[in-house]
N, C-alpha and C. Protein backbone atom coordinates (compact mmCIF):
# COMPACT_ATOMS: atom_id res chain seq x y z
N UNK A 1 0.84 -1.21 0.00
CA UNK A 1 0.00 0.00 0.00
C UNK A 1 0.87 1.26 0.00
N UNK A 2 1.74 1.43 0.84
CA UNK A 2 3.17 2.50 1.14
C UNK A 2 3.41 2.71 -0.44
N UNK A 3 3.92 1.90 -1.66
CA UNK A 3 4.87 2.01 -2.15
C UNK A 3 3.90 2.36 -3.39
N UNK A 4 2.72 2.03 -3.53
CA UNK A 4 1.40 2.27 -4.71
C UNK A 4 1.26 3.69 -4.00
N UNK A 5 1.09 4.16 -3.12
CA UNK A 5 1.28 5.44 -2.38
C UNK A 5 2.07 6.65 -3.39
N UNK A 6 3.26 6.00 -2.92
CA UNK A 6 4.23 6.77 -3.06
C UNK A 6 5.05 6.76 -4.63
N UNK A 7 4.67 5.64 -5.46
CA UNK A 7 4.72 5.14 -6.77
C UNK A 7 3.58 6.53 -7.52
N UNK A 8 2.45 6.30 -7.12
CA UNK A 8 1.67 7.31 -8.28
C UNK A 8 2.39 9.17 -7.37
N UNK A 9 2.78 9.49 -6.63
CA UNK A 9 2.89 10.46 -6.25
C UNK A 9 4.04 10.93 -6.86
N UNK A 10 5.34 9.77 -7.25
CA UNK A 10 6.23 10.61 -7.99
C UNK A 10 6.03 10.55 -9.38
N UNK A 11 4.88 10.07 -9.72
CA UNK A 11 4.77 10.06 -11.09
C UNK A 11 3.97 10.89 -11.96
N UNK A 12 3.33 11.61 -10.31
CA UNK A 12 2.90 13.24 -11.28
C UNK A 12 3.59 14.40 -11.04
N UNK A 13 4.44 14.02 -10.46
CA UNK A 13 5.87 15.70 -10.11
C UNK A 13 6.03 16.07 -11.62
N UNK A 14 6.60 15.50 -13.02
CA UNK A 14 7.05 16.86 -13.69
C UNK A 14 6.13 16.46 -14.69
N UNK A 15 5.64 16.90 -15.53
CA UNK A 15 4.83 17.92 -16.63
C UNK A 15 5.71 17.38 -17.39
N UNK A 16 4.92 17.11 -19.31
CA UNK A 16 5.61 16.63 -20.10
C UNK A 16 6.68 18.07 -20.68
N UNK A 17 7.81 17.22 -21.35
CA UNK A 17 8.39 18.30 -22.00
C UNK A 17 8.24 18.81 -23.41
N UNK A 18 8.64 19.99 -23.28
CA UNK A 18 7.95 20.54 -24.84
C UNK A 18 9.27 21.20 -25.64
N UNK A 19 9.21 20.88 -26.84
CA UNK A 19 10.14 20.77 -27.84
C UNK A 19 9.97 22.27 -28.54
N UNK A 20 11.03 23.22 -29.24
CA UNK A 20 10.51 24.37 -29.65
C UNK A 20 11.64 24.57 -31.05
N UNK A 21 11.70 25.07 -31.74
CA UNK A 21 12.15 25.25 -32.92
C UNK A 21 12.48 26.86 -32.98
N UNK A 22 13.67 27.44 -33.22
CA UNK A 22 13.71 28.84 -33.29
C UNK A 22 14.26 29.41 -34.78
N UNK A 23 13.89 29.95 -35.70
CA UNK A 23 14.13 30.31 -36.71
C UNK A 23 14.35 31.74 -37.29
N UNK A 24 14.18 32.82 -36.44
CA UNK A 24 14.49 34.26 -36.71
C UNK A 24 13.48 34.80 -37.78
N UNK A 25 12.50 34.32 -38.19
CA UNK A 25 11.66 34.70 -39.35
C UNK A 25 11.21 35.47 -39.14
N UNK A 26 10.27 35.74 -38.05
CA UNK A 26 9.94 37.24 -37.22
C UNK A 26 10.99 37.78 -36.91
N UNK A 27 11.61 38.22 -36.78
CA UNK A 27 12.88 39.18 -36.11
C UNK A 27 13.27 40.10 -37.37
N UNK A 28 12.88 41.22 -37.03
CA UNK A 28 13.16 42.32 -38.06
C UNK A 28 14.18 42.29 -38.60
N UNK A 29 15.07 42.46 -39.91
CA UNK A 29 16.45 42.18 -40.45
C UNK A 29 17.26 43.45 -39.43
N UNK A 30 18.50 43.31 -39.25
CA UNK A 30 19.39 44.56 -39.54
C UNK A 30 20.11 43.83 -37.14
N UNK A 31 20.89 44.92 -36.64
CA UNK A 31 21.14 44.48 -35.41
C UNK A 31 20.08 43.96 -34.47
N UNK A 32 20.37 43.37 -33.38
CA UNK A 32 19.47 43.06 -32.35
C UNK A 32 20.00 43.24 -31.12
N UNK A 33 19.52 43.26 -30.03
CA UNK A 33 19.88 43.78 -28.19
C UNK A 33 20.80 42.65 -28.23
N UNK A 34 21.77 42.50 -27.15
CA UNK A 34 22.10 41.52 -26.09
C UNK A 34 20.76 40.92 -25.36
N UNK A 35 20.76 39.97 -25.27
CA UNK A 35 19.64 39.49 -24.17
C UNK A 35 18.78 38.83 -25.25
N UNK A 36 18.37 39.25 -26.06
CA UNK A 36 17.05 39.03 -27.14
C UNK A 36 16.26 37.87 -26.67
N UNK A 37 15.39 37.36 -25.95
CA UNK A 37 14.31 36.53 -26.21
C UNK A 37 13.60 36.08 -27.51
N UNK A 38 14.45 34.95 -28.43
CA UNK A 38 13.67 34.43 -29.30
C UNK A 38 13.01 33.01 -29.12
N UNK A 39 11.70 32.96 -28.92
CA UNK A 39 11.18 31.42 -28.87
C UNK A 39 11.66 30.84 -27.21
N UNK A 40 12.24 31.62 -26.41
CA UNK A 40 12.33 31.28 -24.85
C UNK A 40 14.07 30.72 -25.19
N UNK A 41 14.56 31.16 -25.85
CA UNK A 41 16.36 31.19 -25.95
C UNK A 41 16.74 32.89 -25.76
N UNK A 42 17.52 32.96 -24.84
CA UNK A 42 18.06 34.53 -24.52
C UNK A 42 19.69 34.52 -25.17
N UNK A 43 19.71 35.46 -26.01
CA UNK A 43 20.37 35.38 -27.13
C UNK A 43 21.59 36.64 -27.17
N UNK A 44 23.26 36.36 -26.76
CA UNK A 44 23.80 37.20 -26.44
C UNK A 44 25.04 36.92 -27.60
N UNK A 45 25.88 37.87 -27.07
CA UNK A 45 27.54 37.48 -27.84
C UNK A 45 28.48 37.95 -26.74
N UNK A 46 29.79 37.10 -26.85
CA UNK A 46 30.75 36.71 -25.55
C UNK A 46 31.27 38.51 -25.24
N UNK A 47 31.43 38.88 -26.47
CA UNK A 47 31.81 40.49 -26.29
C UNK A 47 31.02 41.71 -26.17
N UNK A 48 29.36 41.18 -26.05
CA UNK A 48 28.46 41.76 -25.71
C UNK A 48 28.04 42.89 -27.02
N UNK A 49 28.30 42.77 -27.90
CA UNK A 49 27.73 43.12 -29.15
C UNK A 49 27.91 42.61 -30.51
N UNK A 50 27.23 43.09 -31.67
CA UNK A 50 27.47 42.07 -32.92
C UNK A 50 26.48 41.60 -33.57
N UNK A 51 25.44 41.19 -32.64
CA UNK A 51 24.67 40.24 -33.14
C UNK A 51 23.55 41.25 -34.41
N UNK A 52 23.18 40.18 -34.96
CA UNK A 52 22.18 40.60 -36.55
C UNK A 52 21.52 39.75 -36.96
N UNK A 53 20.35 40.14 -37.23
CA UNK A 53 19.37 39.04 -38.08
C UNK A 53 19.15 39.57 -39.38
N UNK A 54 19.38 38.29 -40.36
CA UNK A 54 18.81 38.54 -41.46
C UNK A 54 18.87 37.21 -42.42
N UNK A 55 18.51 37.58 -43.81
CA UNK A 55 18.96 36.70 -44.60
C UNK A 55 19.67 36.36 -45.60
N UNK A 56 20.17 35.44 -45.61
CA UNK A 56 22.07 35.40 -46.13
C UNK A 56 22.15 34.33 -46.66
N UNK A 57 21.07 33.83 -47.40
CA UNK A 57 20.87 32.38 -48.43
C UNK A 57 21.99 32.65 -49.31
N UNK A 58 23.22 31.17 -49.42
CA UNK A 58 22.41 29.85 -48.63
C UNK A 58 23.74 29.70 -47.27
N UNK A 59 24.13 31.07 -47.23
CA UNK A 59 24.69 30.87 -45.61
C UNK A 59 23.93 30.46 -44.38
N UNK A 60 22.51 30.92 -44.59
CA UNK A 60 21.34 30.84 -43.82
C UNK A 60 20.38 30.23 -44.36
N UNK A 61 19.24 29.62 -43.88
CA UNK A 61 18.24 29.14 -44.00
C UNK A 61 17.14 30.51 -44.25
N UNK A 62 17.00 31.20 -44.91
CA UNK A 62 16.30 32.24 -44.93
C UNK A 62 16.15 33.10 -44.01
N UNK A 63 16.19 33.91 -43.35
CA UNK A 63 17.02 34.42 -42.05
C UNK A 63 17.32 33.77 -40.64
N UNK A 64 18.97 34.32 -40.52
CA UNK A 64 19.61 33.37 -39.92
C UNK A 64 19.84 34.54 -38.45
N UNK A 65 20.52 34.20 -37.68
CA UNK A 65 21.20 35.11 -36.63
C UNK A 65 22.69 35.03 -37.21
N UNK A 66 23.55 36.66 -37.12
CA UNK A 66 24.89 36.13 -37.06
C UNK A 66 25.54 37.12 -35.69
N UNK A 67 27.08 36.64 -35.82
CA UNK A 67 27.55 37.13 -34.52
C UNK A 67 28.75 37.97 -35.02
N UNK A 68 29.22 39.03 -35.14
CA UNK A 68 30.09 39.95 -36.19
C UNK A 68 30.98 40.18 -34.90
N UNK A 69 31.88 40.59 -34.93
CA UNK A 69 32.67 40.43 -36.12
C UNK A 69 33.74 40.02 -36.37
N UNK A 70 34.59 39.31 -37.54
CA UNK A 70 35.34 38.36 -37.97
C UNK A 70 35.94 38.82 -37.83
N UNK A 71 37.23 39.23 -36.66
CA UNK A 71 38.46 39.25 -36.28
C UNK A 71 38.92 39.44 -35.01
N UNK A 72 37.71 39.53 -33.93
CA UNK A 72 37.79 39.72 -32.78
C UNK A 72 37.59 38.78 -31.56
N UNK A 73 37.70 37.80 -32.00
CA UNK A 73 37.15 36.58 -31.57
C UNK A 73 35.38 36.25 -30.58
N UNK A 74 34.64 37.22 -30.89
CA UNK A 74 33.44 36.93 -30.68
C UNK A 74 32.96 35.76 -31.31
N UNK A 75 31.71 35.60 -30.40
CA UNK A 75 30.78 34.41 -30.81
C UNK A 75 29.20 34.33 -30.00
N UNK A 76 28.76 33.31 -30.49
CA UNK A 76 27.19 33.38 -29.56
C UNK A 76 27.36 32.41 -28.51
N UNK A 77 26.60 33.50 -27.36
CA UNK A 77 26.07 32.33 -26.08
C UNK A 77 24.45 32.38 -26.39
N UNK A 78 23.94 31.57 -25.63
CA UNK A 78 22.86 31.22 -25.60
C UNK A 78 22.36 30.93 -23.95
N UNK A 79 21.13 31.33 -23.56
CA UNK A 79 20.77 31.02 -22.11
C UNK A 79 18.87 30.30 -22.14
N UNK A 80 18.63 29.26 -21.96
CA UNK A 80 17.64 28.85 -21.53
C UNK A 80 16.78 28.96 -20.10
N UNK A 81 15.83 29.86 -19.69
CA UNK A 81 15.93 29.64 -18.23
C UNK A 81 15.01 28.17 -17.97
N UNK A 82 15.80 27.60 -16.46
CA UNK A 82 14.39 26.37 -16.26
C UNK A 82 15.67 25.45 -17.15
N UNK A 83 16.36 25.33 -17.81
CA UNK A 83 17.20 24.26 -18.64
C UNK A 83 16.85 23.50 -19.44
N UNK A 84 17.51 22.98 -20.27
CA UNK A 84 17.04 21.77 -21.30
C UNK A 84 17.86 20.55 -21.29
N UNK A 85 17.09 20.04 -22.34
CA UNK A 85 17.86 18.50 -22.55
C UNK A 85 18.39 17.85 -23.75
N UNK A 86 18.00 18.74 -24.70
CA UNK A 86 18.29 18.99 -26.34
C UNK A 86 18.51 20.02 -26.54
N UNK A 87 19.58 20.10 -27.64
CA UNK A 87 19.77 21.38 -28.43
C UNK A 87 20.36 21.13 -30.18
N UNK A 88 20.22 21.86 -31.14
CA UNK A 88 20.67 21.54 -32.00
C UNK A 88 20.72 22.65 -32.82
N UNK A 89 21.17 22.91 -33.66
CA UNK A 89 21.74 23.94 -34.20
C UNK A 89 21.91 23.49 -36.20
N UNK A 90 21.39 24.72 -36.95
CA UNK A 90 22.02 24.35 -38.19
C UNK A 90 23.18 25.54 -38.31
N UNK A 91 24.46 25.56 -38.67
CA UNK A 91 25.48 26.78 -39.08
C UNK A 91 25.57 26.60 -40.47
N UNK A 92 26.38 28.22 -41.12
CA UNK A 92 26.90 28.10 -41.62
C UNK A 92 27.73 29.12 -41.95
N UNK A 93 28.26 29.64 -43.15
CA UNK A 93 29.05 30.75 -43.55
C UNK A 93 30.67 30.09 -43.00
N UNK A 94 31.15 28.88 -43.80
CA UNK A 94 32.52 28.62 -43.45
C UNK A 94 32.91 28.76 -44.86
N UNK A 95 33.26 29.65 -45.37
CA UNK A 95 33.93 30.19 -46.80
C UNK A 95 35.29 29.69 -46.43
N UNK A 96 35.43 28.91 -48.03
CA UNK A 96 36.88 28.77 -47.91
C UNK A 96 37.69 29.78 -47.55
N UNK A 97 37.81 30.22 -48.22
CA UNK A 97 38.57 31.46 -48.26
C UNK A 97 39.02 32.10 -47.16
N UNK A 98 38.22 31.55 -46.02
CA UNK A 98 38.97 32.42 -44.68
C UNK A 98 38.62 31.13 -43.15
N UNK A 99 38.95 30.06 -43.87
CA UNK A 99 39.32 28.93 -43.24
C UNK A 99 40.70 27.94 -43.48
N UNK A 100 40.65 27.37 -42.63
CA UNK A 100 41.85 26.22 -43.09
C UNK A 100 40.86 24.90 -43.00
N UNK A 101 41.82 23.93 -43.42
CA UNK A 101 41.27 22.23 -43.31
C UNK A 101 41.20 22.31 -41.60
N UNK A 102 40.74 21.37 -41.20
CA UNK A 102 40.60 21.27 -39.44
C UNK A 102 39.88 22.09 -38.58
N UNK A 103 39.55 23.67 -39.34
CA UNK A 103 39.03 24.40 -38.19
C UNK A 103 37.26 23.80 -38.19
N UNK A 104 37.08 24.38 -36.53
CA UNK A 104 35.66 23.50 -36.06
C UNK A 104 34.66 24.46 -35.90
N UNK A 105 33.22 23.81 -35.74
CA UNK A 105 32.47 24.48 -35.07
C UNK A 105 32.52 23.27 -34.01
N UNK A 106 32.33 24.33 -32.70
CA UNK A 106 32.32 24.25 -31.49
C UNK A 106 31.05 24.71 -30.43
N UNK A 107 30.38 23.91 -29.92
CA UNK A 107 29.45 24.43 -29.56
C UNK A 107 29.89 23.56 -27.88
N UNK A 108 29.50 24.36 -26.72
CA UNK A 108 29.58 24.04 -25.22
C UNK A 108 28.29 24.16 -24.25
N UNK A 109 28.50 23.43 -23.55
CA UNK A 109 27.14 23.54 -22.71
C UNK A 109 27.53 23.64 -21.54
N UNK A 110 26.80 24.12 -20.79
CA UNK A 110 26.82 24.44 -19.36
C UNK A 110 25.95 24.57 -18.33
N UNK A 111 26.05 24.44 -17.30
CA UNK A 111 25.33 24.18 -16.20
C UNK A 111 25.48 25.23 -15.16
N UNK A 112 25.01 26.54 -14.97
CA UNK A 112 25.48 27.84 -14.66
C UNK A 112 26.64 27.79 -15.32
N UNK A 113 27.76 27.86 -14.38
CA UNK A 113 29.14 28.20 -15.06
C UNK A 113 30.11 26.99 -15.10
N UNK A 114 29.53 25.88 -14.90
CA UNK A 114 30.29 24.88 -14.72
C UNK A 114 30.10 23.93 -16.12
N UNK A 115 30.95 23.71 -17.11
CA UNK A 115 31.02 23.02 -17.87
C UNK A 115 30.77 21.77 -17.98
N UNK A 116 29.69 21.23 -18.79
CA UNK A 116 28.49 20.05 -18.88
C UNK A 116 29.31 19.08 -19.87
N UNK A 117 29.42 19.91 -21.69
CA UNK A 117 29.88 18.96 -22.22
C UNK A 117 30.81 20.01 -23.71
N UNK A 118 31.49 19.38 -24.56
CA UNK A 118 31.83 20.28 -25.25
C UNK A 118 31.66 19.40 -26.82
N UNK A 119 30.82 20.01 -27.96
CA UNK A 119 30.14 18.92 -28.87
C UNK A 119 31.49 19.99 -30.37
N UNK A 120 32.20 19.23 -30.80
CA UNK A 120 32.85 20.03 -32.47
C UNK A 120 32.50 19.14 -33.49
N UNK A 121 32.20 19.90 -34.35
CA UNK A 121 32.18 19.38 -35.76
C UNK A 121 33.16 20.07 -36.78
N UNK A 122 33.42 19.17 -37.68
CA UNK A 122 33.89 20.25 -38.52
C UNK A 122 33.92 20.62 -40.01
N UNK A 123 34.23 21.71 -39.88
CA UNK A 123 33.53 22.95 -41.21
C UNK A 123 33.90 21.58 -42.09
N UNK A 124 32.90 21.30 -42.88
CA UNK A 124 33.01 21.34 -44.74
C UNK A 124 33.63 22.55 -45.64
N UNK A 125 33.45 23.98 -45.13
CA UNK A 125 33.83 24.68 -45.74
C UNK A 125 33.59 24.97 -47.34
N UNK A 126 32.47 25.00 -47.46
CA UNK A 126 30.89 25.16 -48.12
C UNK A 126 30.54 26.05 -48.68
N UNK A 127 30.65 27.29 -47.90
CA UNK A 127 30.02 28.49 -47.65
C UNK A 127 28.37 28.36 -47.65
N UNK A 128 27.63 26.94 -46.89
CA UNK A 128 25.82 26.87 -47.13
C UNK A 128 26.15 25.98 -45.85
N UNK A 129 24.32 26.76 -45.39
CA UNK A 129 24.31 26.12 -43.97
C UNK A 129 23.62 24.37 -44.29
N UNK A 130 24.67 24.12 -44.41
CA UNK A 130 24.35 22.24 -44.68
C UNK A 130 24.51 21.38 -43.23
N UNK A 131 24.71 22.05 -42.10
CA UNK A 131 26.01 21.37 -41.55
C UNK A 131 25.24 20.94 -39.99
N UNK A 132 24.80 20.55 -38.98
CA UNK A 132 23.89 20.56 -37.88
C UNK A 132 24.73 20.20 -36.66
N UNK A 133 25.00 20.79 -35.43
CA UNK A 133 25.56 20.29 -34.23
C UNK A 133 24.36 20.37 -33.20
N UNK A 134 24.59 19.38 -32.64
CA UNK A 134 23.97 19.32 -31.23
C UNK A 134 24.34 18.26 -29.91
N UNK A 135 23.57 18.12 -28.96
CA UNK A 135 23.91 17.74 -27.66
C UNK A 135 22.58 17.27 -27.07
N UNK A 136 22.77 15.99 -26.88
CA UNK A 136 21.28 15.62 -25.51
C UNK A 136 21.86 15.27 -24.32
N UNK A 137 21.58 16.25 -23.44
CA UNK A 137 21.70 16.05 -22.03
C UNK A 137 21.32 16.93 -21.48
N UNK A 138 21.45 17.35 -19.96
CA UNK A 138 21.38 19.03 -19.11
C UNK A 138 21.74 19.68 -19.19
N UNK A 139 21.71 20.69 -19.04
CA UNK A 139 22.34 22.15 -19.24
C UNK A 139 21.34 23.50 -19.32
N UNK A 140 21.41 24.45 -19.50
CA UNK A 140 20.91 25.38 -18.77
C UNK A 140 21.62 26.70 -19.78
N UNK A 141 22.93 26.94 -20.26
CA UNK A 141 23.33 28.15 -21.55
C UNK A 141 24.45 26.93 -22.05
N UNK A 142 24.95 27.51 -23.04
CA UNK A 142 25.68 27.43 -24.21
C UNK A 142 26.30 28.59 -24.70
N UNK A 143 27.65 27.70 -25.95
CA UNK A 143 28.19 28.91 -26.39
C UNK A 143 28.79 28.23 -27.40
N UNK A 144 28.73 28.94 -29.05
CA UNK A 144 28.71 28.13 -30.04
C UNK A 144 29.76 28.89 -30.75
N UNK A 145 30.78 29.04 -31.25
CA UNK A 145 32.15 29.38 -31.76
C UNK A 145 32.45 28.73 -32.75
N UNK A 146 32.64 29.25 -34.47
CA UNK A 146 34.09 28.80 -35.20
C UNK A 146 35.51 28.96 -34.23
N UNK A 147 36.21 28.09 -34.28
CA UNK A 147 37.43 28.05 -34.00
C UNK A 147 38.51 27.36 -35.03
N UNK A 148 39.86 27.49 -34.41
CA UNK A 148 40.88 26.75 -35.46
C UNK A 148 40.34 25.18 -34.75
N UNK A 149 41.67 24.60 -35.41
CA UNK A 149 41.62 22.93 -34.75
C UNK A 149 42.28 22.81 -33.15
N UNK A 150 42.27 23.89 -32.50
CA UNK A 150 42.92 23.74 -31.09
C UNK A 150 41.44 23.95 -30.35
N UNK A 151 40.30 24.77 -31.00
CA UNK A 151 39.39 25.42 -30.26
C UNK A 151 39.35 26.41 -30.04
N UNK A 152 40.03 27.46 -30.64
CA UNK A 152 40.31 28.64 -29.90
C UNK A 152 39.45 29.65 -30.99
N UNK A 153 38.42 30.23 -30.76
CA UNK A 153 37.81 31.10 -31.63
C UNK A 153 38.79 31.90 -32.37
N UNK A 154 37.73 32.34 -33.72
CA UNK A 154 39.08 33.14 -34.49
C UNK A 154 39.16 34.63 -34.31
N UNK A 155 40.30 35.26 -34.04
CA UNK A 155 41.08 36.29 -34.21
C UNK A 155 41.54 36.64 -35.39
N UNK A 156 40.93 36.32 -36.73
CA UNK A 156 41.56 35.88 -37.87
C UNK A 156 42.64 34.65 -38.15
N UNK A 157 42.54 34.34 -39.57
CA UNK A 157 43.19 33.40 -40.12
C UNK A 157 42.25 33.12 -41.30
N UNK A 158 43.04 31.94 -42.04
CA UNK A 158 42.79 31.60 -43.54
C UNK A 158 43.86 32.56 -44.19
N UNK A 159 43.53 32.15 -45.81
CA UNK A 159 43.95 32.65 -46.84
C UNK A 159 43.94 34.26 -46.48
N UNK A 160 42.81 34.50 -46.32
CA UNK A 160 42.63 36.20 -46.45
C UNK A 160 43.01 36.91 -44.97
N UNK A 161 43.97 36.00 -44.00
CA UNK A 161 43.32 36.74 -42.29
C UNK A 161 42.36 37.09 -41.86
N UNK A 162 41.41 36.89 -41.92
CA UNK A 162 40.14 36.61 -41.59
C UNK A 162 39.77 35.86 -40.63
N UNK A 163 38.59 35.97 -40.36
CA UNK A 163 38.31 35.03 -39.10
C UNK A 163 36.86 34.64 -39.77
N UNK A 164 35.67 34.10 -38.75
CA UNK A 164 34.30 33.93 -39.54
C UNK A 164 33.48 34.76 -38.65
N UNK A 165 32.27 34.91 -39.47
CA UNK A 165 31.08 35.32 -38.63
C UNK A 165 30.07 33.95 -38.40
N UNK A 166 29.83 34.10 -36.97
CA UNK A 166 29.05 32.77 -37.03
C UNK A 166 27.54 33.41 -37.48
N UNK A 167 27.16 32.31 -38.18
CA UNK A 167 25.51 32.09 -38.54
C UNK A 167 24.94 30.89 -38.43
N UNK A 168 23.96 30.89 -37.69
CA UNK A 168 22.65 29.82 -37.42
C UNK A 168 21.44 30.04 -37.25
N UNK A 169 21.05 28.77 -37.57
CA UNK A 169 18.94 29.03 -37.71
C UNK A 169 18.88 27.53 -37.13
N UNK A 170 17.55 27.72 -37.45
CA UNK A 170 16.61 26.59 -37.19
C UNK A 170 17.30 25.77 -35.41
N UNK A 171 17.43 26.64 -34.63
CA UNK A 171 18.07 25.99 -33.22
C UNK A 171 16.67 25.10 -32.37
N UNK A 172 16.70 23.96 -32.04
CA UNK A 172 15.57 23.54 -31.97
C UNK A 172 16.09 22.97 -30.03
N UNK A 173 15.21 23.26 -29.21
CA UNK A 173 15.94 22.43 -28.07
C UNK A 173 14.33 22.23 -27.48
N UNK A 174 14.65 21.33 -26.33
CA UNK A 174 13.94 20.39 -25.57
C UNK A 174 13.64 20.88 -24.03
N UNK A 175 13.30 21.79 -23.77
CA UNK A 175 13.03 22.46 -22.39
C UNK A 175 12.77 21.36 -21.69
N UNK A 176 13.31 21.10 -19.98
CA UNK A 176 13.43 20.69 -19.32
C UNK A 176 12.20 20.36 -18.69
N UNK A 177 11.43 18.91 -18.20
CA UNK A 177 10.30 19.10 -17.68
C UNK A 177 10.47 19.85 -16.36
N UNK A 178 9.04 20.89 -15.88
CA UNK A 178 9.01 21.31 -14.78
C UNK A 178 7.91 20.93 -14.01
N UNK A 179 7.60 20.78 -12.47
CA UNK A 179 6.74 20.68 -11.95
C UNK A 179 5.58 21.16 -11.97
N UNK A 180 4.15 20.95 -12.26
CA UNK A 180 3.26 21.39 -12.58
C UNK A 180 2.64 21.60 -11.29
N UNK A 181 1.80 22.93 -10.69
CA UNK A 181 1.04 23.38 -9.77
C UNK A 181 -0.11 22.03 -9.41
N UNK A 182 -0.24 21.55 -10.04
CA UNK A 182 -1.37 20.48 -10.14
C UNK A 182 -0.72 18.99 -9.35
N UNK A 183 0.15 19.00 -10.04
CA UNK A 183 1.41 17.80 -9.69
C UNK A 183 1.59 17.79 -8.58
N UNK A 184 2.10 18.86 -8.10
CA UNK A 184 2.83 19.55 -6.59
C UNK A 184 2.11 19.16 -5.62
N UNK A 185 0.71 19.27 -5.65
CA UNK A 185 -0.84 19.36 -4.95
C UNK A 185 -0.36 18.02 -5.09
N UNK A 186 -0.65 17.09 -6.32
CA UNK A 186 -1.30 15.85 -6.26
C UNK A 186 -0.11 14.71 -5.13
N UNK A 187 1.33 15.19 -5.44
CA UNK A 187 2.50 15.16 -5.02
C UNK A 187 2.18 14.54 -3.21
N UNK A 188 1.85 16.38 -3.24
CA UNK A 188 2.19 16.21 -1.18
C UNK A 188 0.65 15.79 -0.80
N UNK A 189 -0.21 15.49 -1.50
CA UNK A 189 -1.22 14.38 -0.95
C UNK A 189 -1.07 12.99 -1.07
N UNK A 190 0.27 12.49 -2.47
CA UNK A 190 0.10 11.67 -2.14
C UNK A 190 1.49 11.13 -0.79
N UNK A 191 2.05 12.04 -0.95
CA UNK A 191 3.38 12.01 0.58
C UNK A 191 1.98 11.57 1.85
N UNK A 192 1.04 12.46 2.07
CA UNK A 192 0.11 12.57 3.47
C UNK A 192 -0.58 10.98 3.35
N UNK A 193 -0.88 10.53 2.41
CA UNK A 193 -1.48 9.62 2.10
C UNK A 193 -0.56 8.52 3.05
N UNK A 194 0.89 8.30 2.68
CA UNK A 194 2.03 7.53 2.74
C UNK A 194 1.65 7.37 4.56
N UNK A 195 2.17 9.00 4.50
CA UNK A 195 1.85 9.26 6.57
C UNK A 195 1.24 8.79 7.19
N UNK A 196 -0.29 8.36 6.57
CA UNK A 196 -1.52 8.42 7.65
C UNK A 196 -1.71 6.45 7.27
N UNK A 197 -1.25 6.34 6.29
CA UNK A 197 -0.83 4.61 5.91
C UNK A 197 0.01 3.85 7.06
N UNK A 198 1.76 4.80 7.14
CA UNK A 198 2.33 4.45 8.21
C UNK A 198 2.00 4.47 9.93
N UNK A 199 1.24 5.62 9.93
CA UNK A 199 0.21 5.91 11.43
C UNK A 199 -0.35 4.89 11.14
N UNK A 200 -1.47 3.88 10.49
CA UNK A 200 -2.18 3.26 10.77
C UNK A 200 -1.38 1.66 11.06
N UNK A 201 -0.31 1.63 10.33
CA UNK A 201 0.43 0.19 10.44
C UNK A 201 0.87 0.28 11.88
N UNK A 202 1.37 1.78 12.75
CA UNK A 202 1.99 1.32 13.86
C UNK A 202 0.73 0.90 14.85
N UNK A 203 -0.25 1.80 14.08
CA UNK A 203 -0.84 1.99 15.56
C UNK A 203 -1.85 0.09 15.91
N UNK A 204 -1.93 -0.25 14.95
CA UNK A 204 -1.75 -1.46 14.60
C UNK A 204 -1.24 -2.56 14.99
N UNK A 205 -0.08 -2.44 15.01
CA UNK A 205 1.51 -3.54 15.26
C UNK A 205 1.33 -3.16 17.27
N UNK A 206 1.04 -1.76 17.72
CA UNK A 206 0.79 -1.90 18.81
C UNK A 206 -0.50 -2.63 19.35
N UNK A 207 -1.39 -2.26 18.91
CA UNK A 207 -3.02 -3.23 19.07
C UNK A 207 -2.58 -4.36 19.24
N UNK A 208 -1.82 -5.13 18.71
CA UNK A 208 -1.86 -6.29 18.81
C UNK A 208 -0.59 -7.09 19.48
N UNK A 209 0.03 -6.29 19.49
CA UNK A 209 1.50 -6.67 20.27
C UNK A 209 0.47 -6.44 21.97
């Protein structure tokens, strides 16, 4: 009885999870804030400016986000509040021309500030967003960087000294289930339930002892 108790009580704590797709299609072309709320992703760059929406087919999927600018070693973070459990990403804009063979995209996850996992792929070097990274597990922000083959975002390099501008669309992640108000309720009744189960077994085991 205890454990049918306490069996359906943890099995209404979290609320299913819901999957979201972010694509910049609404987002007016030209710069955007630090912070930006698109689709429940808060949308920054490591040097705190840069960022732009637009469209840059077939660097982009019809408008893309990018992170400017190519020689300073900026790039995008990303912040989910509440956390997720998926993330995925399409990039692109790796022009030959201001790459080498080996350099990566690099994308990191994190758990406040404590490093979760670190996912690279690397450039085709294309110049079209063909290319998709992602990560299933916890985490809570991110931070997604061209780099050389050491990891190290670019400061320039390639043929031309150059560095890249990152661009991505279609970022799709998996928000974290959360406890539902309903749950919570159904939760600590069924905890009281457990209580007044165990009150009745002692008082019981004494009756008859």
């Amino acid at each position: 009885m205890r454990k049918s108790y306490l069996f359906a009580a943890m099995l209404s704590v979290s609320g299913p999870a819901c999957a979201a797709t972010v694509d910049f299609e609404a987002i007016t072309d030209g710069p955007v804030a630090e912070g930006i709320d698109v689709g429940g992703i808060l949308f920054s760059s490591a040097l705190g400016r840069g960022l732009r929406v637009g469209d840059y087919s077939p660097q982009t999927i019809g408008k893309g986000l990018l992170v400017e600018s190519d020689s300073d070693g900026n790039y995008l973070k990303g912040l989910i509040v509440g956390g997720a459990t998926f993330l995925q990403l399409s990039f692109g804009n790796d022009d030959p021309s201001f790459t080498n063979a080996g350099d990566l995209a690099l994308l990191k996850l994190y758990s406040g500030a404590q490093l979760v996992s670190t996912v690279s792929v690397l450039l085709n070097r294309d110049d079209v967003m063909n290319q998709t990274i992602g990560y299933s597990g916890a985490f809570d922000n991110f931070s997604f960087a061209y780099t050389n083959a050491q990891g190290s975002p670019f400061m320039g390099g390639g043929s031309a000294l150059m560095g890249l501008i990152e661009a991505v669309d279609n970022v799709t992640y998996l928000k974290a289930a959360v406890p539902e108000p309903a749950s919570w309720a159904f939760m600590l009744a069924g905890f009281g339930l457990v209580g007044g189960a165990l009150r009745r077994t002692r008082k019981q085991a004494i009756t008859i002892s």
